[in-house]
C-alpha atoms as a PDB file:
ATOM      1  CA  UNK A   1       1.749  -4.849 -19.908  1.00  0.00           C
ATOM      2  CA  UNK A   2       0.795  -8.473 -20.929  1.00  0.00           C
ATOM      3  CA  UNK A   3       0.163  -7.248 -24.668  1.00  0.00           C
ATOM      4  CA  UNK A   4       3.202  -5.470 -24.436  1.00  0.00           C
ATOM      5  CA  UNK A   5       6.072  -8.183 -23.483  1.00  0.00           C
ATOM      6  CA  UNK A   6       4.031 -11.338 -24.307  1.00  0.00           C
ATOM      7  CA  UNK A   7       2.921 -12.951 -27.372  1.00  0.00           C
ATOM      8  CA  UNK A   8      -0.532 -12.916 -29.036  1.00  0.00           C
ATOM      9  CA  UNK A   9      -0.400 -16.901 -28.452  1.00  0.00           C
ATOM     10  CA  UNK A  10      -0.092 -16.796 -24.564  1.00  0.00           C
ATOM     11  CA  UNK A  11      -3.470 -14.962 -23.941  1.00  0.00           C
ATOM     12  CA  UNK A  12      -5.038 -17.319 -20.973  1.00  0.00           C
ATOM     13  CA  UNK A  13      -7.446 -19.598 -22.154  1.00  0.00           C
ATOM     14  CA  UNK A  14      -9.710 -18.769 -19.508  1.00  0.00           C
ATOM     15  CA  UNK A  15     -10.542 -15.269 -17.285  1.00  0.00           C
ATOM     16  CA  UNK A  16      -9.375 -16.985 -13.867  1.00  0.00           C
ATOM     17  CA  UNK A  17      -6.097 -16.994 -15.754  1.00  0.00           C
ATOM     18  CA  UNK A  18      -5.764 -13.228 -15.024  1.00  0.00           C
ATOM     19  CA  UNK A  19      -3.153 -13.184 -12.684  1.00  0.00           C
ATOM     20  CA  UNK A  20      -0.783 -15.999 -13.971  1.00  0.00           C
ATOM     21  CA  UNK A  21      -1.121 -13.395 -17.098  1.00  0.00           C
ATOM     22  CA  UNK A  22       0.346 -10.521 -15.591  1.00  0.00           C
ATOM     23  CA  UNK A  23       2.587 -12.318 -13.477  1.00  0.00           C
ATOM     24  CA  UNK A  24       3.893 -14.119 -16.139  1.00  0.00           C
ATOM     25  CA  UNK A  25       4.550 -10.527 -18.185  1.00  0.00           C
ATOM     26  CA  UNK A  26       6.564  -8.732 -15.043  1.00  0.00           C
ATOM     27  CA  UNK A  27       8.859 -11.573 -15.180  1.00  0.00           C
ATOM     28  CA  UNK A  28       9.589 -10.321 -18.574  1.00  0.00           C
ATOM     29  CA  UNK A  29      10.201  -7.477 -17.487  1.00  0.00           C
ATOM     30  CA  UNK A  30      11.401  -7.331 -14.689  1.00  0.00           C
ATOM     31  CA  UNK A  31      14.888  -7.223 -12.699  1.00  0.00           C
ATOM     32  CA  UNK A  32      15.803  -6.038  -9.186  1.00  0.00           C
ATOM     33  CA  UNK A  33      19.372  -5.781 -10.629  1.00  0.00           C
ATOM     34  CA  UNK A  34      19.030  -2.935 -12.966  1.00  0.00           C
ATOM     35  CA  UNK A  35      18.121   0.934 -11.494  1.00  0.00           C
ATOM     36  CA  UNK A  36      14.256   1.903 -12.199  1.00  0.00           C
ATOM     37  CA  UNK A  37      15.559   5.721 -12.911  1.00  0.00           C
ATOM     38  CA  UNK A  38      17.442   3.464 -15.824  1.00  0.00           C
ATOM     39  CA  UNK A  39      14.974   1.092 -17.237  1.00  0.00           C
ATOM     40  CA  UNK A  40      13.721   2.455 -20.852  1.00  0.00           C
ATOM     41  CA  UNK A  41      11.121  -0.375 -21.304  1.00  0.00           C
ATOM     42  CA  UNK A  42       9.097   1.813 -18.917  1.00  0.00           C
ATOM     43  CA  UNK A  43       9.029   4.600 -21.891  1.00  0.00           C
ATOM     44  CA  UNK A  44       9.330   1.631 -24.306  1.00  0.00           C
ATOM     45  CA  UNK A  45       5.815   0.595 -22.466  1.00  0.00           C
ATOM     46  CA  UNK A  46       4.105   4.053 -22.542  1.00  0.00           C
ATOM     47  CA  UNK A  47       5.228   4.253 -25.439  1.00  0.00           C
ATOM     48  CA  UNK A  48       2.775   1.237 -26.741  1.00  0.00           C
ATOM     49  CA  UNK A  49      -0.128   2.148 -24.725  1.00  0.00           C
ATOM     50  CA  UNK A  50      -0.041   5.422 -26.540  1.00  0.00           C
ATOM     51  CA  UNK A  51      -0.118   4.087 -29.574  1.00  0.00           C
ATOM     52  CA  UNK A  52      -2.499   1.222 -29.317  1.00  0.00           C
ATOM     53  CA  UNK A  53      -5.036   3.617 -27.212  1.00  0.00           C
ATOM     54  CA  UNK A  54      -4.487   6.993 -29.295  1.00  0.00           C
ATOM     55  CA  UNK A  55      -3.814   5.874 -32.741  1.00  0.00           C
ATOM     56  CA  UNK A  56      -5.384   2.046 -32.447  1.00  0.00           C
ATOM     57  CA  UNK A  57      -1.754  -0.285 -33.561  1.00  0.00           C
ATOM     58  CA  UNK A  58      -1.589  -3.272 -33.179  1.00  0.00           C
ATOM     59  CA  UNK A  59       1.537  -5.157 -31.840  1.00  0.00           C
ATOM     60  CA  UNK A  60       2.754  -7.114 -34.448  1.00  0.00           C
ATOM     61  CA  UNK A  61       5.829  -8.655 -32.140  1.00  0.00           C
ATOM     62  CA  UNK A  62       6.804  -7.942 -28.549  1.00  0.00           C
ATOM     63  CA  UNK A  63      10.695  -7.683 -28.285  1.00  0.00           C
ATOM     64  CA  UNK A  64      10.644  -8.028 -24.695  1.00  0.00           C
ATOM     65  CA  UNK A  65       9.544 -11.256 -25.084  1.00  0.00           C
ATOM     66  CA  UNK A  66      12.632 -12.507 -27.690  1.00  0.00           C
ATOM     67  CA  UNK A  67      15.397 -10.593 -25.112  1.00  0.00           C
ATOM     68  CA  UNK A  68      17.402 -13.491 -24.323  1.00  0.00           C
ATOM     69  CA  UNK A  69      17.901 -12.481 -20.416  1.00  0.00           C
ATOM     70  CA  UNK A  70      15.780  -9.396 -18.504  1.00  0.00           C
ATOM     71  CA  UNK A  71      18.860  -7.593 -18.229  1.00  0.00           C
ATOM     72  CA  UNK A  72      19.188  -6.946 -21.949  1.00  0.00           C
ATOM     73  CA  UNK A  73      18.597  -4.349 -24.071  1.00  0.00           C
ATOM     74  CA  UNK A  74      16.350  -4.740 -27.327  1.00  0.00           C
ATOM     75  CA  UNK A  75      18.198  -3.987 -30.111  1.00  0.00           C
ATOM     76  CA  UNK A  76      16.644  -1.301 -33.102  1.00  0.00           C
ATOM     77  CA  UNK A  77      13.447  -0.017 -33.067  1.00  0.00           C
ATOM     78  CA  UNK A  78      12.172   0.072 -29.471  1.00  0.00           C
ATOM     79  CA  UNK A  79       8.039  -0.905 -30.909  1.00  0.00           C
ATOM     80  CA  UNK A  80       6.891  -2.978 -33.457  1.00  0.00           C
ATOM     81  CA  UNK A  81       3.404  -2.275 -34.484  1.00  0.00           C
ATOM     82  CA  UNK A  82       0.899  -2.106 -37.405  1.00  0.00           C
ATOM     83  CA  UNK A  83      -2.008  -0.522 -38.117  1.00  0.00           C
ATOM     84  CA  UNK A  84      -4.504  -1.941 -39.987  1.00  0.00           C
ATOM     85  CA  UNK A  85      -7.122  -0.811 -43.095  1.00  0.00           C
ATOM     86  CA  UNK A  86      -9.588  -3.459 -43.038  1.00  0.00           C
ATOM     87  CA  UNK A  87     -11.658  -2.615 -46.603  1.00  0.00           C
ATOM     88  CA  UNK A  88      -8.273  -2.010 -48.593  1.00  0.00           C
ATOM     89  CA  UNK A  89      -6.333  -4.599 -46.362  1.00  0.00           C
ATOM     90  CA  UNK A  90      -3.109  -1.968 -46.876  1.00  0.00           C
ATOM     91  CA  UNK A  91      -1.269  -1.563 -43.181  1.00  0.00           C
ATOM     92  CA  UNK A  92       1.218   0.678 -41.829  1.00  0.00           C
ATOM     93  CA  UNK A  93       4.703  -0.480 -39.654  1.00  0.00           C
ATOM     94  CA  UNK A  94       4.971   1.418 -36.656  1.00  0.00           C
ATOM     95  CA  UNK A  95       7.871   1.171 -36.049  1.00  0.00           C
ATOM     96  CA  UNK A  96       8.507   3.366 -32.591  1.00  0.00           C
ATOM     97  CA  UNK A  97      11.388   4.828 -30.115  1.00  0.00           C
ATOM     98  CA  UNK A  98      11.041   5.402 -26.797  1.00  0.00           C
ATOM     99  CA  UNK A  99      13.135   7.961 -24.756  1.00  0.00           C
ATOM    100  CA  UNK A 100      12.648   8.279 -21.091  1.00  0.00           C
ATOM    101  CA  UNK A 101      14.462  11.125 -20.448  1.00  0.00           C
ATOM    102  CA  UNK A 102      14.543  13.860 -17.616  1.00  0.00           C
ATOM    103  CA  UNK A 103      15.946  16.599 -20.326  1.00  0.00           C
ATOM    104  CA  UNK A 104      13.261  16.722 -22.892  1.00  0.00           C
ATOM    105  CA  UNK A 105      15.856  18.508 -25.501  1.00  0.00           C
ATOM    106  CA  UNK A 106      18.683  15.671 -24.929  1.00  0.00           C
ATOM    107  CA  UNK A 107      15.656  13.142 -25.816  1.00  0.00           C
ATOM    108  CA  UNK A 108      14.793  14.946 -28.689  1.00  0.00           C
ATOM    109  CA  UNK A 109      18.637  14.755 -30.210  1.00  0.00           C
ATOM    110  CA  UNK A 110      19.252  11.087 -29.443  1.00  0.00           C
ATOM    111  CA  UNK A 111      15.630   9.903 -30.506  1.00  0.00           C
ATOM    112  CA  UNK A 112      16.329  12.138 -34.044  1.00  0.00           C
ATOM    113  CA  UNK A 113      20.038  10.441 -33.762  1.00  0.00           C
ATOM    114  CA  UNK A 114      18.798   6.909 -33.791  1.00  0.00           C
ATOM    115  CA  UNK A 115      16.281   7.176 -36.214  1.00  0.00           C
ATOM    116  CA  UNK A 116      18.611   8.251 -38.694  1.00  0.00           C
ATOM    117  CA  UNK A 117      20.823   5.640 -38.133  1.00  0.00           C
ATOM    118  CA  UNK A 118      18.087   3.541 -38.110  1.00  0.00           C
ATOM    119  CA  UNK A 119      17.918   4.389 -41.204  1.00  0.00           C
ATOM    120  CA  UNK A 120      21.597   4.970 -43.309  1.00  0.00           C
ATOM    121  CA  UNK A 121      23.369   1.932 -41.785  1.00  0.00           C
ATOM    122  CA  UNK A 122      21.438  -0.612 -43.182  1.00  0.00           C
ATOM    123  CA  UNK A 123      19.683  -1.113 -40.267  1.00  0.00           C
ATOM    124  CA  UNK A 124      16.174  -1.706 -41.602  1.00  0.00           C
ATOM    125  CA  UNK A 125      17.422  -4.827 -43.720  1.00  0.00           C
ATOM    126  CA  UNK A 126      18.728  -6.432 -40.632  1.00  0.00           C
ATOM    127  CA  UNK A 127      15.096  -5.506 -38.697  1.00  0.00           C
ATOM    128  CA  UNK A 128      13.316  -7.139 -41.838  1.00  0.00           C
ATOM    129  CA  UNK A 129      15.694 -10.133 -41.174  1.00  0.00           C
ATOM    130  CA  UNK A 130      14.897 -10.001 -37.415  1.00  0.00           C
ATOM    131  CA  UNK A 131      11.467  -9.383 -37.396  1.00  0.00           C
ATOM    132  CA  UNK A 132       9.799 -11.242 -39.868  1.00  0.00           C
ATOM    133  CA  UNK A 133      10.015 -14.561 -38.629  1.00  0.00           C
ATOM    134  CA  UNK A 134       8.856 -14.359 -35.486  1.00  0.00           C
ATOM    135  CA  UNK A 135       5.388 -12.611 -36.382  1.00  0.00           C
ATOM    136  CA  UNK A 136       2.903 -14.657 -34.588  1.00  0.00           C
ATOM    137  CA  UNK A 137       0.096 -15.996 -37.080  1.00  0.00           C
ATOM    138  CA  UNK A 138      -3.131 -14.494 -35.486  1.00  0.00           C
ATOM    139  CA  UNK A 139      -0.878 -11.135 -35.647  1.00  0.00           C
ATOM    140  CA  UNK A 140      -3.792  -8.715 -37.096  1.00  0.00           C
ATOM    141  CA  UNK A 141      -2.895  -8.351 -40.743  1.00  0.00           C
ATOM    142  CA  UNK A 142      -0.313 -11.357 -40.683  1.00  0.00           C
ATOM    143  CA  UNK A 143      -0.279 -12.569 -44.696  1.00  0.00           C
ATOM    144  CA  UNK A 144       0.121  -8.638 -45.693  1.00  0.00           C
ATOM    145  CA  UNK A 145       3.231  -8.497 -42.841  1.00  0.00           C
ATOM    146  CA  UNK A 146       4.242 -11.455 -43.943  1.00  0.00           C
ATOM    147  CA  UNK A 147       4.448 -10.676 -47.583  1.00  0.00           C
ATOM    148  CA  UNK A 148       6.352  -7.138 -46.480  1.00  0.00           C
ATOM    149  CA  UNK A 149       9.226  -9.342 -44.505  1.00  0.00           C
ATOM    150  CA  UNK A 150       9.556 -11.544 -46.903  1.00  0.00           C
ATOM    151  CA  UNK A 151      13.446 -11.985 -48.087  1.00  0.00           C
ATOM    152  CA  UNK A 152      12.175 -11.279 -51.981  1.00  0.00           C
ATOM    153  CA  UNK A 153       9.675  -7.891 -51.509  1.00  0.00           C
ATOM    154  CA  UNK A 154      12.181  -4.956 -51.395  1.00  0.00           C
ATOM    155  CA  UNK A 155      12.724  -2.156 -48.415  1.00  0.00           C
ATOM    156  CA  UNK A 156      10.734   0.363 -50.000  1.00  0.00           C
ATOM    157  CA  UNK A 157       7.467  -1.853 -49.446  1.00  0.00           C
ATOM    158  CA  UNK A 158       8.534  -0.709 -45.793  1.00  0.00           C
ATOM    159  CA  UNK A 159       9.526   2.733 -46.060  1.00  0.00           C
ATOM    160  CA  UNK A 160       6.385   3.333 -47.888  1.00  0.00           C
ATOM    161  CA  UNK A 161       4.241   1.904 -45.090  1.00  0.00           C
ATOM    162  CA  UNK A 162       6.640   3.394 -42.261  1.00  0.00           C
ATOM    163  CA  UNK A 163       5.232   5.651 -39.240  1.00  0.00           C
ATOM    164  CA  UNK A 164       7.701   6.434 -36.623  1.00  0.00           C
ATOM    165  CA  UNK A 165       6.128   6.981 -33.240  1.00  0.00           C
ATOM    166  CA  UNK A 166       8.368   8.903 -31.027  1.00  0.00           C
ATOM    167  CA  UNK A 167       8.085   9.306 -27.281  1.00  0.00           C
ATOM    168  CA  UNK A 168       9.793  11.944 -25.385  1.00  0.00           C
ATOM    169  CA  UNK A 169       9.519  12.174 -21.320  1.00  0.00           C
ATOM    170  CA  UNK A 170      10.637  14.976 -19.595  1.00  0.00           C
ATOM    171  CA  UNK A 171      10.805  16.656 -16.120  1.00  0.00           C
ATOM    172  CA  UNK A 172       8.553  19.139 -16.370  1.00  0.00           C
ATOM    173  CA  UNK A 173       8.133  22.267 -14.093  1.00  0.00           C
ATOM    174  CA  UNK A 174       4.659  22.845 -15.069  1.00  0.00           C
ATOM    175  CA  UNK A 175       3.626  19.451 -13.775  1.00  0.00           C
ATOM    176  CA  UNK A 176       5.756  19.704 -10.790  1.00  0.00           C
ATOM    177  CA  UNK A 177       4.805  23.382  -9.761  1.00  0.00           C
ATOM    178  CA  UNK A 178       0.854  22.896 -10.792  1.00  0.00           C
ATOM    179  CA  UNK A 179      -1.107  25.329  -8.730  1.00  0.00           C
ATOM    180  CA  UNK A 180      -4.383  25.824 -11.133  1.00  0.00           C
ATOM    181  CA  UNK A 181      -5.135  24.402 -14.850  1.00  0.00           C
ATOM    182  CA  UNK A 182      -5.213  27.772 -16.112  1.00  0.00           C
ATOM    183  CA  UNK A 183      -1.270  28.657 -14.935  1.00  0.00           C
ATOM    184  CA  UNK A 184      -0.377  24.976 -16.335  1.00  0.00           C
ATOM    185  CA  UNK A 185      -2.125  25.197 -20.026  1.00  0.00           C
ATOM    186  CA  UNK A 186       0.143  28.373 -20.101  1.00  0.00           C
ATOM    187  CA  UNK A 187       3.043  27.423 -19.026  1.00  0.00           C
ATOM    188  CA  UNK A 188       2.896  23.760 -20.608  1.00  0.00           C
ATOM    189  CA  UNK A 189       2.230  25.203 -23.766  1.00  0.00           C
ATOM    190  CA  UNK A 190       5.498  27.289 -23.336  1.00  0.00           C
ATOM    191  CA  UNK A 191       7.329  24.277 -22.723  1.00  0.00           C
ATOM    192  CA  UNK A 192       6.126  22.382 -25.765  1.00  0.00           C
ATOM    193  CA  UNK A 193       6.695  25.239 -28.262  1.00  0.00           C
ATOM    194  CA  UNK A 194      10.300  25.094 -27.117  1.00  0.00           C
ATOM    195  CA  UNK A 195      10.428  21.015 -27.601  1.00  0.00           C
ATOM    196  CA  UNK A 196       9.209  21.968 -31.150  1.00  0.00           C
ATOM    197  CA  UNK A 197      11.337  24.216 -32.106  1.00  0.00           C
ATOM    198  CA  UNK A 198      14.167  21.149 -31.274  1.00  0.00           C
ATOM    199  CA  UNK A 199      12.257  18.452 -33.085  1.00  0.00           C
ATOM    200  CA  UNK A 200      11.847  20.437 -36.145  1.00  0.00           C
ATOM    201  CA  UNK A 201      15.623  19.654 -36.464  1.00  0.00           C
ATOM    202  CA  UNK A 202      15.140  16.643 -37.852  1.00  0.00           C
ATOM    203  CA  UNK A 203      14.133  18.118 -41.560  1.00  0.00           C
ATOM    204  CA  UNK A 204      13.004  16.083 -44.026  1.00  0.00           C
ATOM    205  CA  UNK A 205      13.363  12.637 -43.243  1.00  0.00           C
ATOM    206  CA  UNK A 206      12.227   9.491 -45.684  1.00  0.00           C
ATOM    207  CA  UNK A 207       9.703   8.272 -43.237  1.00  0.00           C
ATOM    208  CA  UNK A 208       6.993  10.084 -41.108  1.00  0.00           C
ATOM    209  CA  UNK A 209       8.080  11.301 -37.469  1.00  0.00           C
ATOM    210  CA  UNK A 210       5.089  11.381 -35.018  1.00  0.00           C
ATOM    211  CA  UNK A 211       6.620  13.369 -31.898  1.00  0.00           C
ATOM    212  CA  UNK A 212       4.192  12.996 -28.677  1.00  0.00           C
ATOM    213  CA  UNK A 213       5.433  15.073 -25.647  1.00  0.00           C
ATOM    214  CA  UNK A 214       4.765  13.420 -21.932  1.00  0.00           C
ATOM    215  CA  UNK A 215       5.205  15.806 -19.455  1.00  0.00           C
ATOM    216  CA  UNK A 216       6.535  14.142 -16.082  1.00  0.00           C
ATOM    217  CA  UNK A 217       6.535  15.965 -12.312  1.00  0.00           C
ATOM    218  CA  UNK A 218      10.028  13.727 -11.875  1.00  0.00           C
ATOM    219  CA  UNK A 219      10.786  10.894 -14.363  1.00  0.00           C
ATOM    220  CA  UNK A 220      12.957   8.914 -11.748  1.00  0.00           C
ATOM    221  CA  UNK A 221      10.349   9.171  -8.620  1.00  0.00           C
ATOM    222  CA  UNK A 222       7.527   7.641 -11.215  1.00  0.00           C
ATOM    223  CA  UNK A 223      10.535   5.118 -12.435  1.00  0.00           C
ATOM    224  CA  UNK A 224      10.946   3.675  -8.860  1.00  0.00           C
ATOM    225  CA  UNK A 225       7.268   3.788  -8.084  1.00  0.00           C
ATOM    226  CA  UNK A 226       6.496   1.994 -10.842  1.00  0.00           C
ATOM    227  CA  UNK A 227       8.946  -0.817 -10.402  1.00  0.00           C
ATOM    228  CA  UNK A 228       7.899  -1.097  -6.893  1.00  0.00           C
ATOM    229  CA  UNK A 229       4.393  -1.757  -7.608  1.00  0.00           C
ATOM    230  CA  UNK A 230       5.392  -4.220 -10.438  1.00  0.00           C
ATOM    231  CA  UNK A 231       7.460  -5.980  -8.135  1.00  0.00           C
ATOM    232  CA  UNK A 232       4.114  -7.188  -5.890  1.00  0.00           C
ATOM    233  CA  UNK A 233       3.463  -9.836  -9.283  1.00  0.00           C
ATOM    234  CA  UNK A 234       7.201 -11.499  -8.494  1.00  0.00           C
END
């Protein structure tokens, strides 16, 4: 969670640190105000563990960190992450959404629906506007991110490095009704194939779509449990 809503910059200095650390990140995050069942930083937070873990991003900015209050929403693309080709020094912008949904199909729609308008409404000039200046310096790949944001180097330099990571949660009954893993390969499978068939919907797109499915026994019990642990660092 700290490499998720914090900065590169406010790593502690020393290991007994730890704590402060992660404190320091829930308050970020956190609000008693707001309804766990309704907090999409949770996917927005699975969302980077995924990719840092599965396809080793890197953050390149944490827009938790620049919300002006806990209560707000981050505007546009829901992760901000690059990965890195150290002997060519080329990178890739991950640029990721997150939807948290109970109704995998209804995820599927609105996370298609946002990428396109992510992309016809002008919306990645504004995120080059956004983003760029706030890239922390020991960002991995900084002078190559820095070059790409820069007011003079042209979108394409970021369609042509664009991946878009897209998490979809969903109630699942093979989760919740697990009796044995050989009953629950079938029957996730089953439910899968059907997400597919809805994300092939989104045709041919300008940029690459990465779908990854997360299967959940019930999206709102984990939503409260989680909040309820991360309120012991308040």
């Amino acid at each position: 969670m700290p490499r998720f809503a914090l900065r590169p910059e406010d790593d502690p200095p020393h290991i007994g640190d730890w704590m402060d650390w992660v404190r320091a990140a829930a308050q970020r995050f956190f609000s008693k105000a707001v309804d766990p069942s309704l907090r999409g930083e949770i996917g927005e937070l699975l969302l980077h563990i995924i990719c840092r873990q599965q396809f080793h991003t890197y953050p390149s900015l944490s827009k938790v960190f620049y919300k002006s209050a806990t209560n707000d929403v981050v505007k546009g693309f829901d992760l901000v992450h690059t990965k890195y080709y150290e002997p060519t020094n080329e990178i890739e912008l991950w640029l990721g959404e997150a939807k948290f949904y109970r109704d995998g199909k209804k995820a599927i729609s609105e996370a298609i629906a946002s990428v396109n308008s992510h992309l016809t409404h002008g919306f990645l000039q504004q995120e080059k506007a956004l983003v760029g200046p706030l890239i922390s310096p020991s960002t991995l790949g900084y002078k190559k991110l820095q070059w790409i944001f820069d007011d003079g180097t042209s979108l394409d330099e970021i369609v042509d490095r664009m991946i878009v990571p897209v998490l979809i949660t969903y109630d699942s009954k093979a989760v919740s009704n697990y009796k044995n893993k050989y009953i629950y390969l079938s029957e996730i499978l089953s439910e899968m194939a059907i997400l597919k068939v809805e994300a092939a919907k989104a045709g041919q797109m300008s940029v690459e779509l990465i779908f990854i499915y997360m299967p959940i026994g019930d999206k709102n019990a984990l939503a409260k449990d989680f909040m309820t642990r991360l309120g012991a660092f308040i």
